[in-house]
Protein backbone atom coordinates (compact mmCIF):
# COMPACT_ATOMS: atom_id res chain seq x y z
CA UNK A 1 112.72 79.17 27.43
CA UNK A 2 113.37 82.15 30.01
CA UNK A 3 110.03 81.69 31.19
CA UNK A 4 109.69 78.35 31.70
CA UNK A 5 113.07 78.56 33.83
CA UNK A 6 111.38 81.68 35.78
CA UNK A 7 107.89 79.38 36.24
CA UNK A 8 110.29 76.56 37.06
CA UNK A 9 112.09 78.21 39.98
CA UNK A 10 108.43 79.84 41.07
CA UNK A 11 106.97 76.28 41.47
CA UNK A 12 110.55 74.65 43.11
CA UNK A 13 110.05 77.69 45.88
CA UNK A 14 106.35 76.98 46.14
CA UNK A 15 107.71 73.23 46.48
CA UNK A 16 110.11 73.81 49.06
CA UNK A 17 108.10 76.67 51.26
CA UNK A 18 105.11 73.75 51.11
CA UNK A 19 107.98 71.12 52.73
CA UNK A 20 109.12 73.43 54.88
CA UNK A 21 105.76 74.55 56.54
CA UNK A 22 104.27 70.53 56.32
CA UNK A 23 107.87 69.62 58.26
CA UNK A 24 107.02 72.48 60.32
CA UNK A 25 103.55 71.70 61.22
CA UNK A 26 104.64 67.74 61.52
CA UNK A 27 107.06 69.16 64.48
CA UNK A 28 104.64 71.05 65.88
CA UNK A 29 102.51 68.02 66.68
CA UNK A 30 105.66 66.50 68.00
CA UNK A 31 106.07 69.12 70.30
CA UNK A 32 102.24 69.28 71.03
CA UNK A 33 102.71 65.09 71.85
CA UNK A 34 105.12 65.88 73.86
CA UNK A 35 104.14 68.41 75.67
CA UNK A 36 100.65 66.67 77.08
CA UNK A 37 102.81 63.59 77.47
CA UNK A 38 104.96 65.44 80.09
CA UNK A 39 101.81 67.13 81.51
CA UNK A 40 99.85 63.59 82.09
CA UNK A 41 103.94 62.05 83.17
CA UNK A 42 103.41 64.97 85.85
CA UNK A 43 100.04 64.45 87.10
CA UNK A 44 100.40 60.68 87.40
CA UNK A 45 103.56 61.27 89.66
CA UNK A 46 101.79 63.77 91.74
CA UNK A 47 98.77 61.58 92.01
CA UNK A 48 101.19 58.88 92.91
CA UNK A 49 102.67 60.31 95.84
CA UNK A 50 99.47 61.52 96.92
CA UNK A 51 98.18 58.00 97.12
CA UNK A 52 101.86 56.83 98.53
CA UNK A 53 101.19 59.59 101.36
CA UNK A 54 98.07 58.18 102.43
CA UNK A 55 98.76 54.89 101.72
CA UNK A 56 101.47 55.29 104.26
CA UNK A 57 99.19 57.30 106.98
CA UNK A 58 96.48 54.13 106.30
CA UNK A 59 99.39 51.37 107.32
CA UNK A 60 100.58 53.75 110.41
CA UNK A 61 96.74 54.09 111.43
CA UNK A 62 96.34 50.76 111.21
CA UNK A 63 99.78 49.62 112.84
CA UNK A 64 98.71 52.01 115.86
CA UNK A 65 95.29 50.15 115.63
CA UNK A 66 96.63 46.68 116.31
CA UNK A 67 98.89 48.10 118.64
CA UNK A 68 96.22 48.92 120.69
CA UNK A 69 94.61 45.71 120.27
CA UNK A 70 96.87 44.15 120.99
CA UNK A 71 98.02 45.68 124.29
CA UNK A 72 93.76 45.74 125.18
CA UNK A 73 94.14 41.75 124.37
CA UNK A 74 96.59 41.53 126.65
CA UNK A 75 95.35 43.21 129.45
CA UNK A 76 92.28 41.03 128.81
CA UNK A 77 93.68 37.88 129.59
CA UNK A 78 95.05 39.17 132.40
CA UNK A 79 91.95 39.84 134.01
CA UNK A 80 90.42 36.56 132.62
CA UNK A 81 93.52 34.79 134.78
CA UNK A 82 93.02 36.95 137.54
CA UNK A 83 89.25 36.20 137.70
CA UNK A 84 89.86 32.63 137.67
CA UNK A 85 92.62 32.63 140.32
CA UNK A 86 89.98 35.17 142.31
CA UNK A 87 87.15 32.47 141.63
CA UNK A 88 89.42 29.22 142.98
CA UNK A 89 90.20 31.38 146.02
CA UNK A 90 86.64 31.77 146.13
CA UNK A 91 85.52 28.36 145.69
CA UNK A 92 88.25 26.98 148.82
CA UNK A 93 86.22 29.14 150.88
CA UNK A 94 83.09 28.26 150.08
């Protein structure tokens, strides 16, 4: 009877180290999840305000682009309405 108490207990530790290092193991992959889930959370953020930055430098280009379009436009028609007032004048003359 002793030594089926003594084999009892041997295989209950067995048992219980066994848990222990499968729960162990189990939160290790936890961690490991975790851990490249917060490293790919990180690089999408930074690759996020990277294209945020040049989004933002693309829309100011572009704003300064039509500004200057804009303003050439503008000076365009002017000359257009000059050059027909110039060519009236012209044509009274001739």
């Amino acid at each position: 009877m002793r030594r089926t108490d003594v084999k009892f207990h041997e295989l209950n530790e067995k048992l219980c180290e066994d848990k222990a290092s499968h729960q162990q193991a189990r939160l290790q992959a936890l961690d490991d999840i975790f851990s490249k889930f917060e490293e790919a959370k990180e690089r999408f953020i930074m690759q996020y305000d990277q294209i945020s930055k040049k989004e933002k430098s693309m829309i100011s280009a572009l704003a300064d682009k039509v500004a200057k379009l804009d303003k050439s436009l503008k000076i365009e028609e002017e000359i257009e309405g000059e050059f027909k007032t110039l060519m009236q004048t012209l044509c009274l003359y001739l």
